[in-house]
N, C-alpha and C. Protein backbone atom coordinates (compact mmCIF):
# COMPACT_ATOMS: atom_id res chain seq x y z
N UNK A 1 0.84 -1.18 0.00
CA UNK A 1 0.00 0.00 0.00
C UNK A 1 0.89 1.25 0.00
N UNK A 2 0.04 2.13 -0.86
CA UNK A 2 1.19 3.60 -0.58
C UNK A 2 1.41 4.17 0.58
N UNK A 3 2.89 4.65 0.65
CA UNK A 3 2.94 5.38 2.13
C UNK A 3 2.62 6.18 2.69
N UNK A 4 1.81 7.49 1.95
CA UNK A 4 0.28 8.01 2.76
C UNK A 4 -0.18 6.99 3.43
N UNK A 5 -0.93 6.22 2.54
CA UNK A 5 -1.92 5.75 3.29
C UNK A 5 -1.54 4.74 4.68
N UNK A 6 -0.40 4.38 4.11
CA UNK A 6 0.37 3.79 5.61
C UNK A 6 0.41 5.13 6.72
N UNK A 7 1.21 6.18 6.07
CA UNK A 7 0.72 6.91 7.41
C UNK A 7 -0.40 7.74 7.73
N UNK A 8 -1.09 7.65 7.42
CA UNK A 8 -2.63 8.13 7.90
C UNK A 8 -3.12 6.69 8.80
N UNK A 9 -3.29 5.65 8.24
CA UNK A 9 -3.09 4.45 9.46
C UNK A 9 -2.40 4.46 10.51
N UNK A 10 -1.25 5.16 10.22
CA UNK A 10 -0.15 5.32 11.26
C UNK A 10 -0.56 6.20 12.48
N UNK A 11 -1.13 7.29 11.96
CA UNK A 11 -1.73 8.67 12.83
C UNK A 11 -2.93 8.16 13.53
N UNK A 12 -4.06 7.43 12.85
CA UNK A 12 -5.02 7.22 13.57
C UNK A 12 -4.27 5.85 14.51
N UNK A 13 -3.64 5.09 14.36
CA UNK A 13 -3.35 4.23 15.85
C UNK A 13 -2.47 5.12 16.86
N UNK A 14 -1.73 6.14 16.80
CA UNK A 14 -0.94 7.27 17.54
C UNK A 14 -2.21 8.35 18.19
N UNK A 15 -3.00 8.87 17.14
CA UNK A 15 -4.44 9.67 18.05
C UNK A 15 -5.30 8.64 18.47
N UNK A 16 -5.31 7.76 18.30
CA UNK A 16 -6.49 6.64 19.40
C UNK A 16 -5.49 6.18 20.58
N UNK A 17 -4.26 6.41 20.96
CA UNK A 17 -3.24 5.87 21.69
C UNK A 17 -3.35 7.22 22.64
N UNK A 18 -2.77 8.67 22.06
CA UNK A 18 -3.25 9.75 22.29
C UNK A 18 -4.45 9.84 23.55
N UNK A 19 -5.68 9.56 22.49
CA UNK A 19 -7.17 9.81 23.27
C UNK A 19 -7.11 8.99 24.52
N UNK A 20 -6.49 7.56 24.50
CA UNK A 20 -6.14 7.14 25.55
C UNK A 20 -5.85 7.29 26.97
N UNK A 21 -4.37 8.43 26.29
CA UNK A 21 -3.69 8.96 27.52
C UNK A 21 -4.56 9.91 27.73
N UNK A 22 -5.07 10.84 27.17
CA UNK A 22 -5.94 12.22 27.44
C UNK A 22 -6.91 12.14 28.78
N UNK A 23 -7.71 10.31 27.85
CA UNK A 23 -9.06 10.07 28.94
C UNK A 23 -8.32 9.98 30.43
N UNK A 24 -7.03 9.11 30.50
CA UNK A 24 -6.42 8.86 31.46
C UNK A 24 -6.26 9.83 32.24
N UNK A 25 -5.07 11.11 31.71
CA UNK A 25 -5.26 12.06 32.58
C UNK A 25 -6.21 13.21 32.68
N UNK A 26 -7.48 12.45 32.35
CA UNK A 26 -8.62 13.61 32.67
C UNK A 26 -8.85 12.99 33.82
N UNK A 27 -9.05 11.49 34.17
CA UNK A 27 -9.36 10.44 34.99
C UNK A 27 -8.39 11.11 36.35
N UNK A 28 -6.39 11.29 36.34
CA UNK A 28 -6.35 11.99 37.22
C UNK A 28 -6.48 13.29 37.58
N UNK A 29 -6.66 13.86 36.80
CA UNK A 29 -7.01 15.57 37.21
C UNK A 29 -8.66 15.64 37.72
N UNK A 30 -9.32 14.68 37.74
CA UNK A 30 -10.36 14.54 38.29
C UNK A 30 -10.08 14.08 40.37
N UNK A 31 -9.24 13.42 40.52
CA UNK A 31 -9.13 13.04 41.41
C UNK A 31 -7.92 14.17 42.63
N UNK A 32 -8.25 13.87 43.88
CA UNK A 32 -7.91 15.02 44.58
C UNK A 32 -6.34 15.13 44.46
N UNK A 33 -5.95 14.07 44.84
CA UNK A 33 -4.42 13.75 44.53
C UNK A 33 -3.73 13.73 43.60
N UNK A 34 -4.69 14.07 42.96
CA UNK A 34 -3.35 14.50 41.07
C UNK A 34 -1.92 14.47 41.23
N UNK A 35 -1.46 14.28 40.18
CA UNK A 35 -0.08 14.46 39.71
C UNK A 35 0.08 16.24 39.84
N UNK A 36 0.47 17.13 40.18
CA UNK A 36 0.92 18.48 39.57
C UNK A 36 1.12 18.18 38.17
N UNK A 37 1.84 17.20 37.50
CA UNK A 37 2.17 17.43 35.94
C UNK A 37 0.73 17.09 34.99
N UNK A 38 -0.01 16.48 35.83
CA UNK A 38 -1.36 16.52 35.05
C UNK A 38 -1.85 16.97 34.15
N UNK A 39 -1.99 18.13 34.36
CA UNK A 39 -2.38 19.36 33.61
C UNK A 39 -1.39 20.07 32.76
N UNK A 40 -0.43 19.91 32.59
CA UNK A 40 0.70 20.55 31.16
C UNK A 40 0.69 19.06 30.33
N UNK A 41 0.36 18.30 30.64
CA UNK A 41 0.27 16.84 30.02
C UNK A 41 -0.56 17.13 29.54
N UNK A 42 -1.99 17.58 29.60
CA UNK A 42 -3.08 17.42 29.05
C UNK A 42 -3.42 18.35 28.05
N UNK A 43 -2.48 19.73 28.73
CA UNK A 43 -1.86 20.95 27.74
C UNK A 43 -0.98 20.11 26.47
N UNK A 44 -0.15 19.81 26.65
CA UNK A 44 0.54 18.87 25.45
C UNK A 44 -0.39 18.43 24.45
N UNK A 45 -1.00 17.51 24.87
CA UNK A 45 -1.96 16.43 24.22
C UNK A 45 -2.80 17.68 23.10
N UNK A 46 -3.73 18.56 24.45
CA UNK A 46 -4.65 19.47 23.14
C UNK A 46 -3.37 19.92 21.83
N UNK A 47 -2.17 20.57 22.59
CA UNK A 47 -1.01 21.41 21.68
C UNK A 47 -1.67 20.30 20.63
N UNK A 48 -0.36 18.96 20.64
CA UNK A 48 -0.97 18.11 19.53
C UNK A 48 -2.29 18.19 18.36
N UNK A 49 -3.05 18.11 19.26
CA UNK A 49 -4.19 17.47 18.23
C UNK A 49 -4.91 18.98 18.31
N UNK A 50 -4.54 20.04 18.27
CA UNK A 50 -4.65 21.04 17.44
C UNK A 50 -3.50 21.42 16.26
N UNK A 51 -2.54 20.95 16.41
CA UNK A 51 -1.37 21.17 15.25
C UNK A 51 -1.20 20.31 14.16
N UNK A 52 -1.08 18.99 15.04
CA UNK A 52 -0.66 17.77 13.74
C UNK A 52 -1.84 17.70 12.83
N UNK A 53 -2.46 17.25 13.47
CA UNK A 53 -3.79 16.89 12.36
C UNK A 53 -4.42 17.62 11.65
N UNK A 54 -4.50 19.43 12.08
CA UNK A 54 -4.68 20.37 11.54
C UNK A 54 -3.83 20.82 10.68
N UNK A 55 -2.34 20.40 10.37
CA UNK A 55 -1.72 20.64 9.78
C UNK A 55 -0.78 20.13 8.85
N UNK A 56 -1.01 18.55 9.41
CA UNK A 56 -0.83 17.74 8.37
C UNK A 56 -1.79 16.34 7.66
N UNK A 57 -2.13 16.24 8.94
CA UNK A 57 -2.97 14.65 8.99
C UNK A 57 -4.50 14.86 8.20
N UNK A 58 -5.32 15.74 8.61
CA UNK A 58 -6.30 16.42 7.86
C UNK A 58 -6.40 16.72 6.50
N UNK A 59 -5.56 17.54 6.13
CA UNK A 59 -5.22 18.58 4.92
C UNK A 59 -4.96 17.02 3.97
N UNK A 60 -4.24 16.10 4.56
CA UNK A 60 -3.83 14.61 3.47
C UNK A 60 -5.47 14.04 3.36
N UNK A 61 -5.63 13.84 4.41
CA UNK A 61 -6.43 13.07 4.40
C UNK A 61 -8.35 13.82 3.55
N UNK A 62 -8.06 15.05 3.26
CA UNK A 62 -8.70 15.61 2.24
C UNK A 62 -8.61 15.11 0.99
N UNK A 63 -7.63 15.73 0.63
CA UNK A 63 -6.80 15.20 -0.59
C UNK A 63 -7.15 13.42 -0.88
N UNK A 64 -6.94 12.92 -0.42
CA UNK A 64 -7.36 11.35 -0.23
C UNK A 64 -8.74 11.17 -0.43
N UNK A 65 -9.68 11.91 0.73
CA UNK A 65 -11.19 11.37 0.33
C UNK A 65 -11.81 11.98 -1.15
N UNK A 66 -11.02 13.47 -1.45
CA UNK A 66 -11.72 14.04 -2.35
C UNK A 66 -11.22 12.80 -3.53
N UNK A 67 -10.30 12.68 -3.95
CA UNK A 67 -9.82 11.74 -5.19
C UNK A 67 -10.48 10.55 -5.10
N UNK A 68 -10.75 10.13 -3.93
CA UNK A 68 -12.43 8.73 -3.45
C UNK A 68 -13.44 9.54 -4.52
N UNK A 69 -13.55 10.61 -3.87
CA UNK A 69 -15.08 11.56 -4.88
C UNK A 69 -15.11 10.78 -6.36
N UNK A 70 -13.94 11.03 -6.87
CA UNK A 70 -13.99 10.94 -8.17
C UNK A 70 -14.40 9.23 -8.77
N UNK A 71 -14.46 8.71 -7.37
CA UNK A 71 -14.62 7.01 -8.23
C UNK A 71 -16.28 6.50 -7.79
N UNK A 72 -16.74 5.83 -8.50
CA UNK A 72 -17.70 5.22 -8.41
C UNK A 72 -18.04 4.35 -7.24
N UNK A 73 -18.75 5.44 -5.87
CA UNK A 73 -18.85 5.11 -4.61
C UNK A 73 -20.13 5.60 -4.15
N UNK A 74 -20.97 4.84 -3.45
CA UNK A 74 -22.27 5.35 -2.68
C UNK A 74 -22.13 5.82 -1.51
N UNK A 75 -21.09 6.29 -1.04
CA UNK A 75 -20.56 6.73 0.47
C UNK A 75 -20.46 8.18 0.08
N UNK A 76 -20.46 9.25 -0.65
CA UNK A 76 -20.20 10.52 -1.09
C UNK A 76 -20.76 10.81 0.15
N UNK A 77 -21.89 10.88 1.01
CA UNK A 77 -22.65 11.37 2.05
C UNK A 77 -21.67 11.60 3.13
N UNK A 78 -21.01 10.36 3.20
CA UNK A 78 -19.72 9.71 4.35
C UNK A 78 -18.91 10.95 4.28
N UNK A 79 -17.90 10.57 3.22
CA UNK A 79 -17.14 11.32 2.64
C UNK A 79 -17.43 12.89 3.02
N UNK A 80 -18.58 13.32 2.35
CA UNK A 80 -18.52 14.78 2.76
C UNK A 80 -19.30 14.86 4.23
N UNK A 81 -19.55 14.58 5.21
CA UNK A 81 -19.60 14.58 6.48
C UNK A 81 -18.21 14.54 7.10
N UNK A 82 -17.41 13.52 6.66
CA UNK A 82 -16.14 13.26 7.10
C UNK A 82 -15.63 14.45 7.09
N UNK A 83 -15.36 15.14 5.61
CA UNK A 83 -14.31 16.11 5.06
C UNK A 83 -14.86 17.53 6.06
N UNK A 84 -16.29 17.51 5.92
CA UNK A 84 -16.85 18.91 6.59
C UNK A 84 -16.45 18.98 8.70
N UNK A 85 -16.34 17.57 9.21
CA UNK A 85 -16.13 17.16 10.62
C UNK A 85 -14.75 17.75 11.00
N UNK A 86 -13.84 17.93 9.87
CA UNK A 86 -12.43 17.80 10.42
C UNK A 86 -12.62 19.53 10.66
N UNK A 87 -13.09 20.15 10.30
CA UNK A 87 -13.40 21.68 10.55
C UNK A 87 -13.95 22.16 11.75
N UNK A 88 -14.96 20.99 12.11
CA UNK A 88 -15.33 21.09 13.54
C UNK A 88 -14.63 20.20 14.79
N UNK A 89 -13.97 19.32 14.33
CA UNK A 89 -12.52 18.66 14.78
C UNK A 89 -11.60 19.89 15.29
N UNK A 90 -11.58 20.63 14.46
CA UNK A 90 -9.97 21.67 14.48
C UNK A 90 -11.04 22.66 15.78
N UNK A 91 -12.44 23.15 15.84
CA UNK A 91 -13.14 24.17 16.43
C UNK A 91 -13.12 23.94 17.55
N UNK A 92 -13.46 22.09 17.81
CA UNK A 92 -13.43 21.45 18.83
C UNK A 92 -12.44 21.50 20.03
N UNK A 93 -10.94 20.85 19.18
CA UNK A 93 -9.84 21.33 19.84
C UNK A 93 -9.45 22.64 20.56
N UNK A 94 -9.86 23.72 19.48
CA UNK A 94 -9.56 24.98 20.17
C UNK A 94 -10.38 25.11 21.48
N UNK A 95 -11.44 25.26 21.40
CA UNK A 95 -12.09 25.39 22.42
C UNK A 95 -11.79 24.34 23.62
N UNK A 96 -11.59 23.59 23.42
CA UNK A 96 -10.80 22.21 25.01
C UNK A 96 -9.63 23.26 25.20
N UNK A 97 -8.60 23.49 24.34
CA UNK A 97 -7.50 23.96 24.35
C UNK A 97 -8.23 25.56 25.62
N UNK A 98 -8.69 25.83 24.96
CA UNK A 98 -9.67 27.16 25.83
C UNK A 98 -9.44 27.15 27.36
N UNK A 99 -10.52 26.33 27.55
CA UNK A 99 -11.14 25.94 28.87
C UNK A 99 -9.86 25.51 29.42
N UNK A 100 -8.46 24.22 28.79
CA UNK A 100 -7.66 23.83 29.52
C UNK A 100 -6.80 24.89 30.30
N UNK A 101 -6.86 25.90 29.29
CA UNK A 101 -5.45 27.29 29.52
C UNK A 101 -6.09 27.81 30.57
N UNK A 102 -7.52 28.10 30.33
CA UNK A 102 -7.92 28.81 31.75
C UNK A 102 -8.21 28.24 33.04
N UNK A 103 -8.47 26.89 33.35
CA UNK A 103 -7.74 25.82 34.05
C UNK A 103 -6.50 26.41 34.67
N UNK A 104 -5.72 26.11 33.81
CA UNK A 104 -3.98 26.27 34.18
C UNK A 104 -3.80 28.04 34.66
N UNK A 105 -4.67 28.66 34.21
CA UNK A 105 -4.15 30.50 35.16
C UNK A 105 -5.28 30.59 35.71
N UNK A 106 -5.70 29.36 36.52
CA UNK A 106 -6.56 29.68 37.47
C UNK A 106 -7.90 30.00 37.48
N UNK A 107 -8.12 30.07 36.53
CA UNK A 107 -9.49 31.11 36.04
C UNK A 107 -10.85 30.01 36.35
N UNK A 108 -12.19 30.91 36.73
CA UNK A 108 -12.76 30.05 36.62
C UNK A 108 -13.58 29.07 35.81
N UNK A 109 -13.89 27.60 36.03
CA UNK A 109 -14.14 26.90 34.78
C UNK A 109 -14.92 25.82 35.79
N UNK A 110 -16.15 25.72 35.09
CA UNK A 110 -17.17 24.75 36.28
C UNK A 110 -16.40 23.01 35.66
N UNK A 111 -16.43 22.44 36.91
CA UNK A 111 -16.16 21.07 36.50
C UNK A 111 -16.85 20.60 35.67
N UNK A 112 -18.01 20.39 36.03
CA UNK A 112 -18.94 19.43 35.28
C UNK A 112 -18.56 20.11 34.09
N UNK A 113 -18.75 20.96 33.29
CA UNK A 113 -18.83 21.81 32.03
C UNK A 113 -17.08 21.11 31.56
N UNK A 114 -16.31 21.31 32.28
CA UNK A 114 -15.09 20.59 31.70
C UNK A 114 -14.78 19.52 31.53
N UNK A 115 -15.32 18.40 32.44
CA UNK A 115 -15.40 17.27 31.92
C UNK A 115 -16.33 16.65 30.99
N UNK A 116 -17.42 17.42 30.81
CA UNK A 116 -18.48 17.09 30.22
C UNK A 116 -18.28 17.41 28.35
N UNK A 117 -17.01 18.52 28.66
CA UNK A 117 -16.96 19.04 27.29
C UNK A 117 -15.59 17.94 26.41
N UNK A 118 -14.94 18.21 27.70
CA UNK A 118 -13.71 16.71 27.36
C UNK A 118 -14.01 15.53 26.71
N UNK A 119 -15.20 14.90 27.37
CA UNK A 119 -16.03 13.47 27.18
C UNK A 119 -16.60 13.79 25.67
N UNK A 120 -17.25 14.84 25.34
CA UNK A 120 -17.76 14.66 23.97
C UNK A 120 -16.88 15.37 22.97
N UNK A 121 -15.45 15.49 23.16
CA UNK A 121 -14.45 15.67 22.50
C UNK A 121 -14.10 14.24 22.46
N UNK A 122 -13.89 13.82 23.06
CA UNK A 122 -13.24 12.50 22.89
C UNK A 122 -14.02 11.52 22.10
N UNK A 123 -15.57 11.28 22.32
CA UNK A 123 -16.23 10.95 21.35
C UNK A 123 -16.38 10.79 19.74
N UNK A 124 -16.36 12.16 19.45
CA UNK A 124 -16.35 13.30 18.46
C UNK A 124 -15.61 12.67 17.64
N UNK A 125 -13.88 12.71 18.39
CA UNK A 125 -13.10 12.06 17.57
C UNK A 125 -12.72 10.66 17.63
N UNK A 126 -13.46 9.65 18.66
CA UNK A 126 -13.41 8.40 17.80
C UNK A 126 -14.11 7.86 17.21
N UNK A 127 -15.46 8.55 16.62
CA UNK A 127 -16.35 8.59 16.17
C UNK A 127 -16.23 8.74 14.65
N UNK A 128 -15.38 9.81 14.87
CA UNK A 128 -14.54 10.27 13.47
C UNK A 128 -13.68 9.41 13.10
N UNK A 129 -12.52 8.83 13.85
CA UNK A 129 -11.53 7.89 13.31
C UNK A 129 -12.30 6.69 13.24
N UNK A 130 -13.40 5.77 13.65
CA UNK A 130 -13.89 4.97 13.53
C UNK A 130 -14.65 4.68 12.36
N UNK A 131 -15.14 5.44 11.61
CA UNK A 131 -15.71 6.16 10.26
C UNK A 131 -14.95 5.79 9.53
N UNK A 132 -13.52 6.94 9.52
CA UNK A 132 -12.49 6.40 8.39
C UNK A 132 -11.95 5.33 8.37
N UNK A 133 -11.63 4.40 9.34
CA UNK A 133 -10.50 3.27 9.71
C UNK A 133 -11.85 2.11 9.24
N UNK A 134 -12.99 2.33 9.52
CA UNK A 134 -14.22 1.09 9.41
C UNK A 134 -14.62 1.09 7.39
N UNK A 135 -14.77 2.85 7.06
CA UNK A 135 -16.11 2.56 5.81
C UNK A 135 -14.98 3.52 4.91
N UNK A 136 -14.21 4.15 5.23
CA UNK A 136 -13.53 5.22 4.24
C UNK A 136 -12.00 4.87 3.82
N UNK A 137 -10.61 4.22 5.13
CA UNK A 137 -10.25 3.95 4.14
C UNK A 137 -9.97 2.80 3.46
N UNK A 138 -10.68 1.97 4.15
CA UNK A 138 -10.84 0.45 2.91
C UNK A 138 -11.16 0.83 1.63
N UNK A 139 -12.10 1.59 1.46
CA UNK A 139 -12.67 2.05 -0.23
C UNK A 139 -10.90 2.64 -0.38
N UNK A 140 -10.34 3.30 0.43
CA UNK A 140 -9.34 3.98 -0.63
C UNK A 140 -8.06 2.85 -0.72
N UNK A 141 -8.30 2.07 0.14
CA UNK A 141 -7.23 0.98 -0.40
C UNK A 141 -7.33 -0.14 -1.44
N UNK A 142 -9.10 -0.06 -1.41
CA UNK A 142 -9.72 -0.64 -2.67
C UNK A 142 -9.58 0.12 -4.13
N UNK A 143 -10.05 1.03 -4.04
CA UNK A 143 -10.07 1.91 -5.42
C UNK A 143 -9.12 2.89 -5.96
N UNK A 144 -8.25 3.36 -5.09
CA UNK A 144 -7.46 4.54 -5.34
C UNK A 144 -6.38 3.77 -6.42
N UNK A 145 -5.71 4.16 -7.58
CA UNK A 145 -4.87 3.34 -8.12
C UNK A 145 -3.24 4.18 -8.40
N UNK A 146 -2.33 3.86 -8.44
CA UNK A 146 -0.78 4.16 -8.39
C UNK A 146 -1.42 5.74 -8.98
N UNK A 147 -1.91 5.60 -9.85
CA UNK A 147 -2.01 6.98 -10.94
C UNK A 147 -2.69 8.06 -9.73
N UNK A 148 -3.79 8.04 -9.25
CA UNK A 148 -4.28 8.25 -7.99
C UNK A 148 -3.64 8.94 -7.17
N UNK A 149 -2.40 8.15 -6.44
CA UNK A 149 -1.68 8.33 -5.69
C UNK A 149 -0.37 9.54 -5.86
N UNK A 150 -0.03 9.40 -7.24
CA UNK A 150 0.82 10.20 -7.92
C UNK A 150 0.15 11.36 -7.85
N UNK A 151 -1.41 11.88 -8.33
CA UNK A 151 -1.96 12.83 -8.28
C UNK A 151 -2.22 13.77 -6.95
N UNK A 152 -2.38 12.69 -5.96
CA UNK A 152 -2.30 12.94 -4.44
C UNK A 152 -0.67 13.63 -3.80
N UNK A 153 0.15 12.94 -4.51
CA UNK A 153 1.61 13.35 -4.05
C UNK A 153 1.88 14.72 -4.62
N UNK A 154 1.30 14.88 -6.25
CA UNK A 154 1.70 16.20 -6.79
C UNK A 154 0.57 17.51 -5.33
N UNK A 155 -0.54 16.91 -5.51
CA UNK A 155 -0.89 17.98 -4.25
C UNK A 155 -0.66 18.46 -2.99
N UNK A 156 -0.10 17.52 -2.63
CA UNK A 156 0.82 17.43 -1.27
C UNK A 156 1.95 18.64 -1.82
N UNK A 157 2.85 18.53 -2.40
CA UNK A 157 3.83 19.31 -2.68
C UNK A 157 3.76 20.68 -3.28
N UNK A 158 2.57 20.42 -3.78
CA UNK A 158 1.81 22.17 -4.12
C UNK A 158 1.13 23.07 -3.22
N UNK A 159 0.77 22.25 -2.20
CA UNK A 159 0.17 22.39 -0.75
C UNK A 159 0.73 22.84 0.37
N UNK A 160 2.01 22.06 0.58
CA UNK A 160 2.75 21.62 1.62
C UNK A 160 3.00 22.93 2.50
N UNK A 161 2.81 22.75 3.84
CA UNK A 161 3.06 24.13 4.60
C UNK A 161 4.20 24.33 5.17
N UNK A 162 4.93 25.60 4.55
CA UNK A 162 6.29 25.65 5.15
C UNK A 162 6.62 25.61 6.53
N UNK A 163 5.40 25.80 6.91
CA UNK A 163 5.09 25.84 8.51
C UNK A 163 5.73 24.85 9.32
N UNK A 164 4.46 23.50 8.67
CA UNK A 164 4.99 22.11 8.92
C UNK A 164 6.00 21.05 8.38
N UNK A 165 7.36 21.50 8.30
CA UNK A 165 8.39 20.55 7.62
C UNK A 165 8.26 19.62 8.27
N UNK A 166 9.43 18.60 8.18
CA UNK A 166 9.67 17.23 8.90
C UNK A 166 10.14 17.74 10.42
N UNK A 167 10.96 18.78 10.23
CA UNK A 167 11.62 18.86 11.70
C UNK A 167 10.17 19.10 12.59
N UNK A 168 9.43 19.80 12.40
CA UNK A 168 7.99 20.28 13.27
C UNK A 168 7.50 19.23 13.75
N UNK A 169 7.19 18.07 12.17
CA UNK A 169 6.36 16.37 12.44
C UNK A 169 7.22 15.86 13.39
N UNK A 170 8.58 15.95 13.49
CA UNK A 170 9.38 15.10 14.36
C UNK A 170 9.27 15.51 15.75
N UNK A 171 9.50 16.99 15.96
CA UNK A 171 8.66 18.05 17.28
C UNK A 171 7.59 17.28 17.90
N UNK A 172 6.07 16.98 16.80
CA UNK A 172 5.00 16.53 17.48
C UNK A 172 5.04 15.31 17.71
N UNK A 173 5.75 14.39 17.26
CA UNK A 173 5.98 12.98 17.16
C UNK A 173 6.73 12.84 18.55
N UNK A 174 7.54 13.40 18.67
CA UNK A 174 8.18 13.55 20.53
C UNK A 174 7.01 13.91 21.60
N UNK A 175 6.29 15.04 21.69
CA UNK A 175 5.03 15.62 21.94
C UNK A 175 4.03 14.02 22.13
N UNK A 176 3.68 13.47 20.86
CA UNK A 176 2.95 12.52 21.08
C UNK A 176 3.50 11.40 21.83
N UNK A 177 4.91 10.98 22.06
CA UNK A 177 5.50 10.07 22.77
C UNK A 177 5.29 10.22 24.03
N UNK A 178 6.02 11.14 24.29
CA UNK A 178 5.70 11.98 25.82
C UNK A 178 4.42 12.26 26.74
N UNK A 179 3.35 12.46 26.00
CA UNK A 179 1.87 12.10 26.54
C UNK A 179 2.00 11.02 26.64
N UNK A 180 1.83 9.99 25.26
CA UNK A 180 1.39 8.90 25.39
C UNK A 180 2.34 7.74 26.74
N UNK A 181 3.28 7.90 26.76
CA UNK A 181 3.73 7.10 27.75
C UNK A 181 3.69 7.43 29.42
N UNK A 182 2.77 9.04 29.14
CA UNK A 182 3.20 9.54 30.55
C UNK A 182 1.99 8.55 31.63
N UNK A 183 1.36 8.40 31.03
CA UNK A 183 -0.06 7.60 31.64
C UNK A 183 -0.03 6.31 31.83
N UNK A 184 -0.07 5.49 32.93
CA UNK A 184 0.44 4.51 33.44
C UNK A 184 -1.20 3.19 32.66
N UNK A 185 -0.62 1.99 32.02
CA UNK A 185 -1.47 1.63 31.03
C UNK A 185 -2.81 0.83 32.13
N UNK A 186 -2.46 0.95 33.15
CA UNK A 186 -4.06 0.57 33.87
C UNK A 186 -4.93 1.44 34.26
N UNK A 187 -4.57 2.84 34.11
CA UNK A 187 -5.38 3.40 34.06
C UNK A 187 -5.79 4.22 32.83
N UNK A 188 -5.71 3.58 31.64
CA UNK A 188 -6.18 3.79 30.25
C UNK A 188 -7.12 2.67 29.94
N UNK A 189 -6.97 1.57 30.54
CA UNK A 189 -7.31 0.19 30.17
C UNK A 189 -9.39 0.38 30.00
């Protein structure tokens, strides 16, 4: 299979690993005895999954469903729900990102309203990765063909944000290590 699509597979087992640790340390920042590092952990995590995916993982994974558009598929509905979600994906984030910062300077922020908003973030998006990984990209490992893929690569490179080079992906790829292992795996389980 092409190596997009290997790494977009790649990303969604790293953000479901991610959501993991997140639920985890929402689980201790809920409890009286927290960690102190709790909360810049959980700061991390939003950083993440407001940057990567907004800036790389998304933007591909456009590119990918739209060139699906073009083939003879009854999922178009999917597809453009999918493509239109990652917009409220990126709205989503900001706003957790919100509530977390004002969390962290103290400010006030009702519990229930923060965990409550956490929980259907987390949803949201495995709801979303469950979509693509179940009905969207089997079709593209079914139908997309070398020629396809070539067309996908020329857009990538016409696209590409100077923003996000490799050194940045390698930045969040540390970022994602660092959450993900900070959370001890029985209380992700």
């Amino acid at each position: 299979m092409h190596k997009i699509y290997q790494q977009l597979c790649c990303d969604h087992k790293q953000m479901q690993q991610l959501l993991d640790a997140f639920e985890g340390l929402l689980e201790q920042l809920g409890k009286q005895d927290r960690d102190p590092a709790t909360l810049p952990l959980i700061l991390e995590a939003l950083d993440y999954f407001s940057v990567y995916p907004d800036q790389w993982h998304h933007p591909i994974e456009d590119l990918v469903f739209e060139q699906l558009l073009g083939k003879s598929v009854d999922v178009r509905d999917v597809i453009n729900k999918t493509l239109r979600e990652h917009n409220q994906i990126a709205d989503s984030t900001r706003k957790m990102g919100q509530l977390f910062y004002a969390v962290a300077n103290d400010a006030a922020v009702e519990r229930e309203q923060l965990f409550n908003s956490a929980q259907e973030y987390i949803v949201l998006q495995r709801k979303h990765m469950q979509r693509e990984n179940e009905i969207l990209l089997p079709l593209v490992a079914d139908l997309l063909t070398p020629e396809d893929w070539d067309c996908i690569q020329e857009k990538i490179h016409q696209r590409q944000s100077a923003h996000f080079n490799a050194g940045v992906k390698r930045l969040y790829q540390a970022v994602y290590k660092d959450v993900a292992n900070s959370v001890p795996l029985e209380t992700t389980a």
